[in-house]
Protein backbone atom coordinates (compact mmCIF):
# COMPACT_ATOMS: atom_id res chain seq x y z
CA UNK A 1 -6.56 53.84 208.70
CA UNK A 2 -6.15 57.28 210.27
CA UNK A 3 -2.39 57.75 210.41
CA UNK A 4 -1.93 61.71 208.68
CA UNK A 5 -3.54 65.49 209.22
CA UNK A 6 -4.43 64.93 206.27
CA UNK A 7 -6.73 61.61 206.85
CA UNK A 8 -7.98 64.15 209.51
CA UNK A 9 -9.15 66.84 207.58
CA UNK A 10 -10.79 64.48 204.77
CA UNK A 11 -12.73 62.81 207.89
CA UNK A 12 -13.95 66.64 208.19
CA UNK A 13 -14.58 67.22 204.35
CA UNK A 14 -16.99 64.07 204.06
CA UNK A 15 -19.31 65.81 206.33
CA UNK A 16 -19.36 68.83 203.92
CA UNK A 17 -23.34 68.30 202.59
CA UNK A 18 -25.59 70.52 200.27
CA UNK A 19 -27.91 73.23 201.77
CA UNK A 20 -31.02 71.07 201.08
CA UNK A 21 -29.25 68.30 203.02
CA UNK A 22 -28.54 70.34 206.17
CA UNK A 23 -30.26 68.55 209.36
CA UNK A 24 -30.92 69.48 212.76
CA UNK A 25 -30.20 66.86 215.38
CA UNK A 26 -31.06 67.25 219.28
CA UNK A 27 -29.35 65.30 222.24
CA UNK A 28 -31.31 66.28 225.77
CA UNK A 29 -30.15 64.37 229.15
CA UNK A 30 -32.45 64.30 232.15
CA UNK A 31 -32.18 63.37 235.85
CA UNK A 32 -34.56 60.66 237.09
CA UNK A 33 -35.96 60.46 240.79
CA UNK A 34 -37.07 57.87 242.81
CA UNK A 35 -39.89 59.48 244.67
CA UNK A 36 -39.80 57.25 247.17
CA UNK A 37 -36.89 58.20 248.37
CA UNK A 38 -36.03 61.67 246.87
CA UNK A 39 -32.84 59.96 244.93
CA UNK A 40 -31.49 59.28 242.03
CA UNK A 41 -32.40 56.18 240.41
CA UNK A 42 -29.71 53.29 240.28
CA UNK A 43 -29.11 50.94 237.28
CA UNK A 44 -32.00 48.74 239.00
CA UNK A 45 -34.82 51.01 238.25
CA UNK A 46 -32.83 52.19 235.02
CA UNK A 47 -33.28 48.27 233.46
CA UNK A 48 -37.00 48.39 235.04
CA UNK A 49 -37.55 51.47 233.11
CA UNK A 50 -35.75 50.29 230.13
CA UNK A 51 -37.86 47.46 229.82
CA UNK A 52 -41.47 49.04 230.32
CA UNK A 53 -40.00 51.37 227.31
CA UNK A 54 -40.17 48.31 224.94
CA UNK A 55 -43.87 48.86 224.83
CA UNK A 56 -43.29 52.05 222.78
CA UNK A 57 -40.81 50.12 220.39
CA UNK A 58 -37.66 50.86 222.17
CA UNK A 59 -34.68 47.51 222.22
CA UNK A 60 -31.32 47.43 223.77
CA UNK A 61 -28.17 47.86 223.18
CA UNK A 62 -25.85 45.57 225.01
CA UNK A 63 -21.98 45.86 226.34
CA UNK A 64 -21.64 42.02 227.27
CA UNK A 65 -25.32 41.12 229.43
CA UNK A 66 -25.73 44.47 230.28
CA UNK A 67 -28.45 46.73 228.68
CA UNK A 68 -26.65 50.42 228.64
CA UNK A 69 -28.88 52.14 225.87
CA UNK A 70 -31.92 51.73 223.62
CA UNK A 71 -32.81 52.22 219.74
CA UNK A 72 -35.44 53.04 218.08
CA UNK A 73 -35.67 53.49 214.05
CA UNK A 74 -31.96 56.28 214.25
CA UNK A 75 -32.81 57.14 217.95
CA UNK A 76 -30.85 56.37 220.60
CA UNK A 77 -31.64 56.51 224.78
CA UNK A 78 -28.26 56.45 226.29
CA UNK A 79 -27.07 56.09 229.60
CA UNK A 80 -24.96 58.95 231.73
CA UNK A 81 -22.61 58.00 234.48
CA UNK A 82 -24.88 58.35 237.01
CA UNK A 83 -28.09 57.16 235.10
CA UNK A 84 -28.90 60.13 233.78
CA UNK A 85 -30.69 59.23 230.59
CA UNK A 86 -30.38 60.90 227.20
CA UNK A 87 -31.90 61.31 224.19
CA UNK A 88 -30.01 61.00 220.71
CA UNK A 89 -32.45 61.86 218.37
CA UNK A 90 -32.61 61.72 214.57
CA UNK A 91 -31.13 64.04 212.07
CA UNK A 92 -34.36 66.20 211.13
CA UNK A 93 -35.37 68.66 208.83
CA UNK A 94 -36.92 71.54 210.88
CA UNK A 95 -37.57 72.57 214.26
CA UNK A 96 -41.24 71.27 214.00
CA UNK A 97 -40.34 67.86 213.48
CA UNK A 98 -37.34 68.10 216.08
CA UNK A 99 -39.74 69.74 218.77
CA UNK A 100 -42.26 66.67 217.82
CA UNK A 101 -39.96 64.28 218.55
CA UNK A 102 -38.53 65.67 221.60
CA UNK A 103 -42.55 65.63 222.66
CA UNK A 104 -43.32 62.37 221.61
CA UNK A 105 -40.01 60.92 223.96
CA UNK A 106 -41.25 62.97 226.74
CA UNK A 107 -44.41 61.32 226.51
CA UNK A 108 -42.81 57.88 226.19
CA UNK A 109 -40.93 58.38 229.29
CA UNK A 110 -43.63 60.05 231.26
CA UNK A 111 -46.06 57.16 230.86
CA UNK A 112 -43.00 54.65 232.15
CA UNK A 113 -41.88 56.54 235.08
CA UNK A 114 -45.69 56.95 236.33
CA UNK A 115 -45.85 53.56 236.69
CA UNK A 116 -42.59 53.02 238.46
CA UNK A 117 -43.20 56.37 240.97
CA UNK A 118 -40.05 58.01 239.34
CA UNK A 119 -39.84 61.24 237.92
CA UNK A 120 -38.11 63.57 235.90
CA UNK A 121 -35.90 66.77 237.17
CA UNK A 122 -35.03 69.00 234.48
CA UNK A 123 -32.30 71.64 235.16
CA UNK A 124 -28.47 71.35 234.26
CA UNK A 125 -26.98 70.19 237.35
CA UNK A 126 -28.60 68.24 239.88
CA UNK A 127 -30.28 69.82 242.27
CA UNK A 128 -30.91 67.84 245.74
CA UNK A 129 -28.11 65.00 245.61
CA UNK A 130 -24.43 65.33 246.55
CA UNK A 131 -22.02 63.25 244.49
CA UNK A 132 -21.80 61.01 246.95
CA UNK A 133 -25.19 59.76 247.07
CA UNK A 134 -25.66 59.07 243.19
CA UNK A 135 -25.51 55.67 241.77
CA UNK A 136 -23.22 54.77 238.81
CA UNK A 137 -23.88 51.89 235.89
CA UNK A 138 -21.43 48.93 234.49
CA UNK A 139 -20.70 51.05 231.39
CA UNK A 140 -17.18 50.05 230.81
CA UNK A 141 -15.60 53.32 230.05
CA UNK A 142 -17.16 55.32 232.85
CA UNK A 143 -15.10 53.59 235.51
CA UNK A 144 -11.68 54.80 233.56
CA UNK A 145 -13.50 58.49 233.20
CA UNK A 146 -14.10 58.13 237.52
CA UNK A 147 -10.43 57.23 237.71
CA UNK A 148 -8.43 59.58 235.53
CA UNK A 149 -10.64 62.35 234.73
CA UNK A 150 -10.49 64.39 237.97
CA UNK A 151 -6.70 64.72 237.32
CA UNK A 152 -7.40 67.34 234.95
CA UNK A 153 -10.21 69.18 236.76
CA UNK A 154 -11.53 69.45 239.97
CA UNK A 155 -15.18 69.05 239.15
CA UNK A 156 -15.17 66.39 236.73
CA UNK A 157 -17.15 64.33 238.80
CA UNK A 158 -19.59 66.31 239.26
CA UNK A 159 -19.67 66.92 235.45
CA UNK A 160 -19.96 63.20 235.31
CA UNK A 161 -22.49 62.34 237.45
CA UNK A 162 -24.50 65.34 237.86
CA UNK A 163 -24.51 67.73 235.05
CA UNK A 164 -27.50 66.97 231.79
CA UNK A 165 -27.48 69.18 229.11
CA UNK A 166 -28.52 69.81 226.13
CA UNK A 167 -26.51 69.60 222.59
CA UNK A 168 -27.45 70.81 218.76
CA UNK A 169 -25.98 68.97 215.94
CA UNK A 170 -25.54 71.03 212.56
CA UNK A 171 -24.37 70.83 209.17
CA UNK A 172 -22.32 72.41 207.14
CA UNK A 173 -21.32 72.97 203.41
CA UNK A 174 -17.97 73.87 202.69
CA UNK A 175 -15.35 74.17 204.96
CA UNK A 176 -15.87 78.32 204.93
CA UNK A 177 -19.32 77.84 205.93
CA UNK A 178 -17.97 75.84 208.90
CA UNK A 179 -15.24 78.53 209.98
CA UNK A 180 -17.87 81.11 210.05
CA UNK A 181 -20.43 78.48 212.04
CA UNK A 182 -17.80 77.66 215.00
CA UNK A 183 -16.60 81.34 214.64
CA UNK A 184 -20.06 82.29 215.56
CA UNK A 185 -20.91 79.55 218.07
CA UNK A 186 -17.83 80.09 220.02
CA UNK A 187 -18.40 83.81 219.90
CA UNK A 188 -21.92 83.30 221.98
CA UNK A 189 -21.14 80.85 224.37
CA UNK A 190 -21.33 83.79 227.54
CA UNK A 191 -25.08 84.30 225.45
CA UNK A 192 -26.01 80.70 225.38
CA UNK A 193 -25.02 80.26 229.13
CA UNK A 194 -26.88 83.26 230.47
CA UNK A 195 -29.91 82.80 228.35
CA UNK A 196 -30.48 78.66 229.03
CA UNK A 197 -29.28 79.21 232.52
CA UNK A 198 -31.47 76.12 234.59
CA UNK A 199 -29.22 75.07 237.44
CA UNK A 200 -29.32 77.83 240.38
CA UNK A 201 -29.93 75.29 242.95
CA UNK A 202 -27.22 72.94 244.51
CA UNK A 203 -27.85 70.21 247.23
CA UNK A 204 -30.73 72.12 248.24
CA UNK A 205 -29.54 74.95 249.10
CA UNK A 206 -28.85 78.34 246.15
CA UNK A 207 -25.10 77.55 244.60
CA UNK A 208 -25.50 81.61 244.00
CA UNK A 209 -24.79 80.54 240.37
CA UNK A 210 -27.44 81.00 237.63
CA UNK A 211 -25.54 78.07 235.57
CA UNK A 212 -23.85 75.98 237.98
CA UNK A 213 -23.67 73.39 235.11
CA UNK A 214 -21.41 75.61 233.47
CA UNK A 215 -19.12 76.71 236.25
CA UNK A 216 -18.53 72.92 236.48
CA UNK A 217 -18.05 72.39 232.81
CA UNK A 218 -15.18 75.60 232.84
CA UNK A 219 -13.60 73.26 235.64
CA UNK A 220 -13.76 70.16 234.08
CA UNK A 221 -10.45 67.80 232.34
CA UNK A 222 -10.67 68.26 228.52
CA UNK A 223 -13.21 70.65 228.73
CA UNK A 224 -13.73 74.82 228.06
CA UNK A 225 -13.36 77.01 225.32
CA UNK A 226 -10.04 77.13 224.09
CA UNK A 227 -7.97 80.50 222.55
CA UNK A 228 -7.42 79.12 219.23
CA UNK A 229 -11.05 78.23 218.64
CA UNK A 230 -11.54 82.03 217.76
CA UNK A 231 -8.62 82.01 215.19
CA UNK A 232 -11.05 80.96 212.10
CA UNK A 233 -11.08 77.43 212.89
CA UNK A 234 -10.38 75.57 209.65
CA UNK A 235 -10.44 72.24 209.13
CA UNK A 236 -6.99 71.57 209.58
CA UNK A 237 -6.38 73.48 212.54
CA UNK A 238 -9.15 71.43 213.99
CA UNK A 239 -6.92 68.26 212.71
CA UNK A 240 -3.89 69.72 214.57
CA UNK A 241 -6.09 70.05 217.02
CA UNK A 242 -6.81 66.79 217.58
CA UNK A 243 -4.25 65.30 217.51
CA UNK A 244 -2.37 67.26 220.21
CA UNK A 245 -5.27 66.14 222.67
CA UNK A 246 -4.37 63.46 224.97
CA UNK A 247 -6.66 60.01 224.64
CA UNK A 248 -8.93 59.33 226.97
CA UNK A 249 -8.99 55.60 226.96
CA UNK A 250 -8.64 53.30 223.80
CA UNK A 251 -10.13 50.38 223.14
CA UNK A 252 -9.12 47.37 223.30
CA UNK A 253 -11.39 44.15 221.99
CA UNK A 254 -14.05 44.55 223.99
CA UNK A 255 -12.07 46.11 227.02
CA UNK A 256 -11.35 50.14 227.86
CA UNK A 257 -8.06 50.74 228.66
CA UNK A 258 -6.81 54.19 229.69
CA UNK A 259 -5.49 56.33 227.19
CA UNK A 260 -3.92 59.47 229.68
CA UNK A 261 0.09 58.40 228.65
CA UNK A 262 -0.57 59.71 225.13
CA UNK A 263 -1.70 61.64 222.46
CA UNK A 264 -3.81 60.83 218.96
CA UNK A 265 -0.69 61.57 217.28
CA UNK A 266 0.84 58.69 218.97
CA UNK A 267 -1.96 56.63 218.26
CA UNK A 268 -1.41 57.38 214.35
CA UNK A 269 2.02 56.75 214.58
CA UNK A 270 1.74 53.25 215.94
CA UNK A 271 3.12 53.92 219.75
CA UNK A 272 0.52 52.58 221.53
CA UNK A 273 2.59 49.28 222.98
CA UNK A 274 -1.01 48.14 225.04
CA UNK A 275 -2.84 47.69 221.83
CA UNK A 276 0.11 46.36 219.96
CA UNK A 277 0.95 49.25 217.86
CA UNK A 278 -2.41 48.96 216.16
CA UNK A 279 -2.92 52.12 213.57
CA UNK A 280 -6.49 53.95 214.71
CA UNK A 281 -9.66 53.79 212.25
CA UNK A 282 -12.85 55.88 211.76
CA UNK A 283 -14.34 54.13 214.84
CA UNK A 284 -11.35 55.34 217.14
CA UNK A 285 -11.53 58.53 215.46
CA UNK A 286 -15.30 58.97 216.16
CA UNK A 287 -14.38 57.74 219.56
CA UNK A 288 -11.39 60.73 220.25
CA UNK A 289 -13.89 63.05 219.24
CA UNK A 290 -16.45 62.16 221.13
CA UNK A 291 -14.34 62.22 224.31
CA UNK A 292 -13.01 66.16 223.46
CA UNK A 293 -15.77 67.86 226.03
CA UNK A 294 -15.38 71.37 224.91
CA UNK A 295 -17.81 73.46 224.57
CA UNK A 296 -18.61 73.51 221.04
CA UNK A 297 -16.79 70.49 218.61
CA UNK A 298 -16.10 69.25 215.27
CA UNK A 299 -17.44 65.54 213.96
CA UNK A 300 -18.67 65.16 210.81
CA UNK A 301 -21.19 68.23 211.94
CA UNK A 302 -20.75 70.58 214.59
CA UNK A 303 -21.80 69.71 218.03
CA UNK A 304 -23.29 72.97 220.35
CA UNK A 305 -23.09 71.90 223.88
CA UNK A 306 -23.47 75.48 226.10
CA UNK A 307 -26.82 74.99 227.33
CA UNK A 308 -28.24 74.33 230.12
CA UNK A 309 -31.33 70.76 229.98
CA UNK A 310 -34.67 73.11 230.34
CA UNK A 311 -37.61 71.69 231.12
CA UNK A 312 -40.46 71.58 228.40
CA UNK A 313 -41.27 75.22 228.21
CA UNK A 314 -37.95 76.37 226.74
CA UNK A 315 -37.19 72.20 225.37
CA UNK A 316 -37.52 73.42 221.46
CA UNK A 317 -36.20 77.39 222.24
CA UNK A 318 -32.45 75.97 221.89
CA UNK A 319 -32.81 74.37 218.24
CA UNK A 320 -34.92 76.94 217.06
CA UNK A 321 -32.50 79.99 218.68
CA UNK A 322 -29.60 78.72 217.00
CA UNK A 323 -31.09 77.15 213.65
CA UNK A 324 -32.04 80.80 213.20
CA UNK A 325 -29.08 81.96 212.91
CA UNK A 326 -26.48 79.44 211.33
CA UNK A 327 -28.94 78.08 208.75
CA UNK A 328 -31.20 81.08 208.44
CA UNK A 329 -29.16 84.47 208.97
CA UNK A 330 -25.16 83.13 209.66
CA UNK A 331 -23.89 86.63 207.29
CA UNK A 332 -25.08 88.94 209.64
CA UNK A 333 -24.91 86.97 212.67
CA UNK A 334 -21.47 86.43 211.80
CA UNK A 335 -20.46 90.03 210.59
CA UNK A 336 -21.60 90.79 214.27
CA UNK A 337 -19.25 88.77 216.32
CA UNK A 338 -16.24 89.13 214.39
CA UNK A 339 -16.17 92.71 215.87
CA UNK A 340 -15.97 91.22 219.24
CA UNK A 341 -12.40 90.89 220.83
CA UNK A 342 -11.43 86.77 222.02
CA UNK A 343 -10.34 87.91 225.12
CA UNK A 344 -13.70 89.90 226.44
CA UNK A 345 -15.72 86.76 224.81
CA UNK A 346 -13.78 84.31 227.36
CA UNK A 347 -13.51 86.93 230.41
CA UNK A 348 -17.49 87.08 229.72
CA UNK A 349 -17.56 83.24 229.34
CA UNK A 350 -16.29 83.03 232.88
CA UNK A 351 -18.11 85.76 234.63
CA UNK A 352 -21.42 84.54 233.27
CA UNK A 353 -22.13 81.12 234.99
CA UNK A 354 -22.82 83.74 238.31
CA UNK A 355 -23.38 86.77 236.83
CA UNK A 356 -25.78 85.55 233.97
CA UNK A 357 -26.77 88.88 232.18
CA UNK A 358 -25.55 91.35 234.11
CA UNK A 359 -21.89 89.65 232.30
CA UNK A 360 -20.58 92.59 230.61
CA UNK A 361 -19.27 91.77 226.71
CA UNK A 362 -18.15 95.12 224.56
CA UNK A 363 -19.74 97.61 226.84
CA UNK A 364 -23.01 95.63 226.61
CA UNK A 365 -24.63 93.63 229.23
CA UNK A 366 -25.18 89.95 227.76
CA UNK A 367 -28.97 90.77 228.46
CA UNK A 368 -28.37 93.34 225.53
CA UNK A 369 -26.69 90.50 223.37
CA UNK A 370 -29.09 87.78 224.13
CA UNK A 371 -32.29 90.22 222.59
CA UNK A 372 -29.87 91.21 219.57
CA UNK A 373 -29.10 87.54 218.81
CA UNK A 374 -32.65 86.63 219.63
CA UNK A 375 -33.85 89.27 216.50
CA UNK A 376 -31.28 88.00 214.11
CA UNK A 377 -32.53 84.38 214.80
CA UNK A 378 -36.15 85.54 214.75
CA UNK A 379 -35.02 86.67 210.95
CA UNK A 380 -33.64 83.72 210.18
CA UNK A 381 -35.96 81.48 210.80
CA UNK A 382 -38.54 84.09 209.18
CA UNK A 383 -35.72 83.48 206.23
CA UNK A 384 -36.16 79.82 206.15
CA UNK A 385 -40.11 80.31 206.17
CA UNK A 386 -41.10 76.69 207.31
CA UNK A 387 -44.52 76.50 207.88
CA UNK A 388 -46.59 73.39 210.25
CA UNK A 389 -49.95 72.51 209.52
CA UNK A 390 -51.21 75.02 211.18
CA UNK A 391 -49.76 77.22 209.08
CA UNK A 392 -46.94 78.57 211.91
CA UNK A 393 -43.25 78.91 211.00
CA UNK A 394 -40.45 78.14 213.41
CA UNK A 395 -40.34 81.32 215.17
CA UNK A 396 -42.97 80.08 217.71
CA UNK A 397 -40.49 77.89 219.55
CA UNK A 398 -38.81 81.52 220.03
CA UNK A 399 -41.74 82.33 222.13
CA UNK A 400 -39.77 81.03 225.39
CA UNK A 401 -36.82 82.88 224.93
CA UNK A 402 -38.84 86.61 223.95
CA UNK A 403 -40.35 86.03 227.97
CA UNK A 404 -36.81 85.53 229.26
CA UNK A 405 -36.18 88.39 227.62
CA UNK A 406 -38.23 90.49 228.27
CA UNK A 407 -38.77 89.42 232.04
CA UNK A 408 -35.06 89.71 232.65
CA UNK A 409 -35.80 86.13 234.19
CA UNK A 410 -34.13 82.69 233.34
CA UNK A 411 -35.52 79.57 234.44
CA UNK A 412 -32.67 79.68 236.79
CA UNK A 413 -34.32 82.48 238.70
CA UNK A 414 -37.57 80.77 238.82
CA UNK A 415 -36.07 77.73 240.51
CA UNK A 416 -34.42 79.84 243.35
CA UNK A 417 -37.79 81.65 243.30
CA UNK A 418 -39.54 78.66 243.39
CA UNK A 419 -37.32 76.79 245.61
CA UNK A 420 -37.28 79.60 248.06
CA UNK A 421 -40.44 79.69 249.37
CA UNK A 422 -40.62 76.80 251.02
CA UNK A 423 -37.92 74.48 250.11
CA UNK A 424 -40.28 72.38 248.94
CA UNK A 425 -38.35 69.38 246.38
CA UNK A 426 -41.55 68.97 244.70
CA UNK A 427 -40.89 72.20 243.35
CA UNK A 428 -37.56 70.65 241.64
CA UNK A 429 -39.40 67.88 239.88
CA UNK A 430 -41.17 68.38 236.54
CA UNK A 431 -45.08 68.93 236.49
């Protein structure tokens, strides 16, 4: 049972793992279209598709009849509140075999939606539907999210139902190694915004955002980037943390009931009448975590969740960008930011959504920040010297990033570009 800080912070310690151990895990959500009809698929087409996936190994996962995700081998498909479908992927050892597997998916899911006329849009927020117009599922706890959510943020929904991003999962080995990881990854959030920035376009028409995703996320219930993240996060400040943060729902049997009257500190202290004063576990630990939507978080790893879903040019650039630098240079990355003030970090944070590089952060324009960052990860991964079988290391997937760069052009601008000329949706769909 979870019932002290200090079960907390143990829960934290057992992720602690040896160098040699670290892994590199990579969650990617994607919109899918009915061409047909220029919409967003609803849980119809999502079983149809499901089910054609089973020729590639896939089988469900079920919440009473109803298929809401797939596994394969320790890979998960999952299913978003408005069918938006993502990919869990396995804890991996490089950025080869994590850009393999995100390629293999793709293919997967390519040869499926061919052959139901559906295809994929890849950009962080959806591009052509209002919120309206987009079909939910049957998952159980997505109908409490719908219901209490928007209470503590005006765009929830829309971070519900049409946001898809993409998250890093990373390792650490002591709990100093940690407080210098989410120092650093909390330190580049404006960076990671500006430089993944894929979501310019909002029903049809420019939002005049670069990362719309983003604005949404910075007005979204139980989301952001907190003050005291920047305070050298230990483990149990993270604990304290925690349990200060209401509940989003608890669960009870097999039922979801809403968890807004209280906090996990109430939960550990038995004052949860609904559930009968039941003491939480690891699973409703796991669970509270999972439901914290800031933008970086603690598990038994560190979650990275600032970036924009790219399409497959830039799909391995996010992994690679940030393995470089918190498992292959995190000393110098991290004497960097710690000369950086909190409060310029978050006033850059909030400027760049809109203002992407032009952000200003310590007299430097984020454009600036994104090509010193981009160097120090180039050496790290140079550091970790992984090679392929063609004899490449893992600063190829930087390739992606090193145009951006030196283009001064996201994949935000080339979707207004794009989208411009014509207002053609095609142009929104993958090719």
């Amino acid at each position: 049972m979870i019932t002290t800080k200090n079960d907390l912070i143990k829960y934290f310690e057992s992720g602690i793992k040896n160098t040699d151990q670290f892994r590199i895990g990579v969650e990617h959500e994607k919109f899918i279209f009915d061409l047909d009809k220029n919409k967003r698929v609803d849980y119809k087409k999502i079983l149809k598709m499901f089910k054609e996936l089973y020729e590639f190994g896939w089988k469900p996962i079920l919440e009473e009849k109803n298929i809401i995700a797939l596994k394969k081998n320790r890979k998960n498909i999952t299913l978003e509140p408005g069918n938006q479908i993502e990919l869990s992927g396995d804890k991996l050892n490089n950025i080869h075999e994590a850009c393999s597997e995100s390629q293999d998916y793709l293919f997967e899911l390519k040869q499926v939606l061919k052959k139901l006329n559906l295809k994929i849009v890849s950009a962080g927020f959806d591009p052509i539907s209002k919120l309206s117009e987009v079909p939910n599922n049957p998952k159980k706890r997505y109908s409490i999210m719908t219901k209490d959510m928007p209470e503590g943020g005006l765009l929830s929904l829309d971070m519900m139902y049409r946001t898809c991003g993409t998250q890093i999962n990373l390792d650490y080995n002591s709990e100093n190694d940690f407080i210098k990881k989410f120092k650093v990854i909390n330190s580049i959030v404006p960076i990671s915004i500006a430089l993944f920035a894929n979501s310019s376009i909002v029903e049809k028409k420019n939002s005049h955002y670069l990362s719309y995703r983003s604005k949404v996320w910075q007005n979204t219930s139980r989301g952001g980037l907190p003050e005291s993240f920047f305070d050298n996060m230990d483990f149990e400040k993270y604990a304290e943390f925690v349990m200060s943060f209401p509940m989003l729902f608890i669960q009870k049997n097999d039922e979801y009931i809403s968890g807004k009257k209280y906090l996990f500190s109430n939960f550990m202290k038995g004052e949860i009448k609904e559930i009968k004063n039941k003491l939480p576990n690891e699973n409703d630990l796991a669970t509270h975590l999972s439901t914290i939507f800031t933008e970086n978080r603690l598990k038994k790893y560190i979650e990275l969740r600032s970036m924009d879903t790219c399409g497959w040019d830039c799909l391995c650039a996010g992994p690679a960008f940030n393995v470089g630098m918190l498992y292959g240079n995190l000393e110098e990355v991290h004497d960097l930011v710690s000369k950086w003030d909190k409060n310029k970090i978050i006033n850059a944070y909030l400027e760049a959504p809109q203002k992407g590089f032009n952000t200003q952060l310590m007299g430097k324009d984020l454009l600036y920040w994104a090509s010193t960052l981009l160097n120090l990860s180039r050496q790290g991964l140079e550091n970790r010297d992984i090679i392929n079988k063609n004899n490449k290391n893992e600063t190829l997937f930087l390739n992606h990033l090193q145009k951006v760069i030196d283009n001064k052009t996201t994949n935000a601008d080339h979707m207004i570009n794009k989208f411009s000329k014509n207002e053609d949706l095609s142009e929104l769909y993958d090719k």
